[in-house]
C-alpha atoms as a PDB file:
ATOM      1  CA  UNK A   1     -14.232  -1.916 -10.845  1.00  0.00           C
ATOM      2  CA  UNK A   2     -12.887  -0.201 -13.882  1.00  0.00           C
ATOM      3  CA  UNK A   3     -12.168  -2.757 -17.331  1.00  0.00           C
ATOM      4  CA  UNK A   4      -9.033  -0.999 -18.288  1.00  0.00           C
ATOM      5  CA  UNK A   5      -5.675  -2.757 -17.129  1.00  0.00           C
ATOM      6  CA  UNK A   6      -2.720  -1.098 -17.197  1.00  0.00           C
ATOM      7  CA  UNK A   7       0.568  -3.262 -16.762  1.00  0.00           C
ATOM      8  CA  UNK A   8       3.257  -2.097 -14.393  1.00  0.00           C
ATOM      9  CA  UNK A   9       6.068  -0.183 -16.705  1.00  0.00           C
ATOM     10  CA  UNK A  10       8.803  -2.625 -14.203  1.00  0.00           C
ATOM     11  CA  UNK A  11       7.337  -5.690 -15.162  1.00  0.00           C
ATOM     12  CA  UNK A  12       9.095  -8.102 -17.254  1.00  0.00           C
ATOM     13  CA  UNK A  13       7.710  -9.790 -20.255  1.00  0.00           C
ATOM     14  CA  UNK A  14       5.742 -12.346 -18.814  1.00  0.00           C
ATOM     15  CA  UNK A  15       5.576 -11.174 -15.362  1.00  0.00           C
ATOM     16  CA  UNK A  16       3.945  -8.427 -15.009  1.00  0.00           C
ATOM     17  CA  UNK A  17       1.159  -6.901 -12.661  1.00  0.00           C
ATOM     18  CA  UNK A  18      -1.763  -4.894 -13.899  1.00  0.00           C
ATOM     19  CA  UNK A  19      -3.700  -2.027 -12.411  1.00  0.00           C
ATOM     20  CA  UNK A  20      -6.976  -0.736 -12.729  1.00  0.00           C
ATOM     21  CA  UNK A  21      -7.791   2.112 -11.200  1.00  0.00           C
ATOM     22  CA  UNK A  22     -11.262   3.321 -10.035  1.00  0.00           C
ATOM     23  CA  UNK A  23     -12.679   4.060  -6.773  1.00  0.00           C
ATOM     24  CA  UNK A  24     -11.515   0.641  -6.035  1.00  0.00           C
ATOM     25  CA  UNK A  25      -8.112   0.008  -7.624  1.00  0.00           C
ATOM     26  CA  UNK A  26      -7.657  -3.730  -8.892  1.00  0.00           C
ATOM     27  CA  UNK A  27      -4.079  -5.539  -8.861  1.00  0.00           C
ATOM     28  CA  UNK A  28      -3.922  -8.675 -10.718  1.00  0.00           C
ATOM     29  CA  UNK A  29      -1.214 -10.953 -12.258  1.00  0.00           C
ATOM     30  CA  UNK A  30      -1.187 -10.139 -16.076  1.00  0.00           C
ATOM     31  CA  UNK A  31      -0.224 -14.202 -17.014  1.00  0.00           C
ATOM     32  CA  UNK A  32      -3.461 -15.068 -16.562  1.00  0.00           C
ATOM     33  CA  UNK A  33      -5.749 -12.339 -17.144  1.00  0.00           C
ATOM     34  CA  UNK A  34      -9.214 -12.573 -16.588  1.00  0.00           C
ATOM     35  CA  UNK A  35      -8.741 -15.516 -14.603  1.00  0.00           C
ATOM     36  CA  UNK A  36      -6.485 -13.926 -12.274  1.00  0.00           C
ATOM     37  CA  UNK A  37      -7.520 -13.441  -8.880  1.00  0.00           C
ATOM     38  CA  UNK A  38      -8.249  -9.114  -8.071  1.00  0.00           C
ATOM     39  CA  UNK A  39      -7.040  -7.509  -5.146  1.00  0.00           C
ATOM     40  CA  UNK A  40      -8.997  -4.680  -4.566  1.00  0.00           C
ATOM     41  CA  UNK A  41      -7.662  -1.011  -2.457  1.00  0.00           C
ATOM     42  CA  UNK A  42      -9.417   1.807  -1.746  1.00  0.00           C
ATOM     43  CA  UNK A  43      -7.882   4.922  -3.025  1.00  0.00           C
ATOM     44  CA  UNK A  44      -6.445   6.212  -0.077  1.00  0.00           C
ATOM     45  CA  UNK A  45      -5.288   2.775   0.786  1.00  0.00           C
ATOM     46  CA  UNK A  46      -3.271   2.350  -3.069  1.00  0.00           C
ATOM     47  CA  UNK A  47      -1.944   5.970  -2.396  1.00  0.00           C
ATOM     48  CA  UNK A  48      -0.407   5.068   0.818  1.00  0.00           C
ATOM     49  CA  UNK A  49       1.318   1.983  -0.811  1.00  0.00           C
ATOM     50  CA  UNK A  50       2.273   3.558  -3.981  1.00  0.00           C
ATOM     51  CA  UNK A  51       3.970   6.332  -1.616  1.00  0.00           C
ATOM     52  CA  UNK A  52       5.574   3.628   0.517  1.00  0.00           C
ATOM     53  CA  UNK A  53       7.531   2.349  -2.233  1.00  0.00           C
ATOM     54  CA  UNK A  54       8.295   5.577  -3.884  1.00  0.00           C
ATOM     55  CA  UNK A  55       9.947   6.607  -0.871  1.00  0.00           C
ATOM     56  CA  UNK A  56       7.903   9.857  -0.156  1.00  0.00           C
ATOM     57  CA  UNK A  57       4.703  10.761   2.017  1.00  0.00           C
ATOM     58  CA  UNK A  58       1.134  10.318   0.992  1.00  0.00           C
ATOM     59  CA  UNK A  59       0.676  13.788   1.404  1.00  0.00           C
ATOM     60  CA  UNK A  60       3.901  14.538  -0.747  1.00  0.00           C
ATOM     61  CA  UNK A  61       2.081  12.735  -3.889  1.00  0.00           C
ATOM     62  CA  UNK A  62      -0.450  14.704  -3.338  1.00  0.00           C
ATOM     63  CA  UNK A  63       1.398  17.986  -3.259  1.00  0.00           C
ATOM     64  CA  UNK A  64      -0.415  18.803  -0.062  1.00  0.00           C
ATOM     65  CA  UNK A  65       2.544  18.458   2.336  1.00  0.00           C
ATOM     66  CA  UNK A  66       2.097  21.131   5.356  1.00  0.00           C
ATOM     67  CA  UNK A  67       5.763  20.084   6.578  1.00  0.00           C
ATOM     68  CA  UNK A  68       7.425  20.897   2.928  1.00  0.00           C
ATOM     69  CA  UNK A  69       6.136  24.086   3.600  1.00  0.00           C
ATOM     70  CA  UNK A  70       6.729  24.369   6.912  1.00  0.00           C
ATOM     71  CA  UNK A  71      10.495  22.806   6.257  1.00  0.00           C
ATOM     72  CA  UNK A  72       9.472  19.492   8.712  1.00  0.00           C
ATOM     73  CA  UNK A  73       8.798  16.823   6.025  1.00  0.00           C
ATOM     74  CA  UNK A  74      11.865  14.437   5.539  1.00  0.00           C
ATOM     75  CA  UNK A  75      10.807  12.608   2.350  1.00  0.00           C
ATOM     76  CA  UNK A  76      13.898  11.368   0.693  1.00  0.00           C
ATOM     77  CA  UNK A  77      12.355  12.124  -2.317  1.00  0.00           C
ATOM     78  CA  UNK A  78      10.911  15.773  -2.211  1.00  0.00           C
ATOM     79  CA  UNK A  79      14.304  16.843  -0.016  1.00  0.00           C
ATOM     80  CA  UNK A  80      17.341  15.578  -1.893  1.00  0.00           C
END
């Protein structure tokens, strides 16, 4: 798993979570570093959950969406 941790850009001061990405992406609670506990995602599984709560399709992230251009994807996001 990568070294570099990246804190969430929503976190508050002291409450933050951190992100390493890699082939295995690491999520761990900034307050106590090192000594935090990792979860650990595959890729396609921290794409999936970083679409979830961005309100759009995997596929939209991606900007591989067949039903954007066949007009069938709904993503909130992508069709304002």
């Amino acid at each position: 798993m990568s070294e570099v941790w990246r804190k969430s850009s929503y976190s508050a001061d002291r409450e933050c979570v951190e992100v390493a990405p890699g082939p295995q992406v690491g999520v761990r609670d900034s307050k106590l570093g090192a000594d935090s506990p990792v979860l650990s995602f595959g890729r396609s599984a921290w794409r999936a959950f970083v679409s979830a709560i961005r309100g759009i399709c995997e596929n939209c992230a991606e900007g591989a969406c067949s039903g954007c251009s066949g007009g069938s994807c709904q993503c909130p996001r992508c069709h304002r």
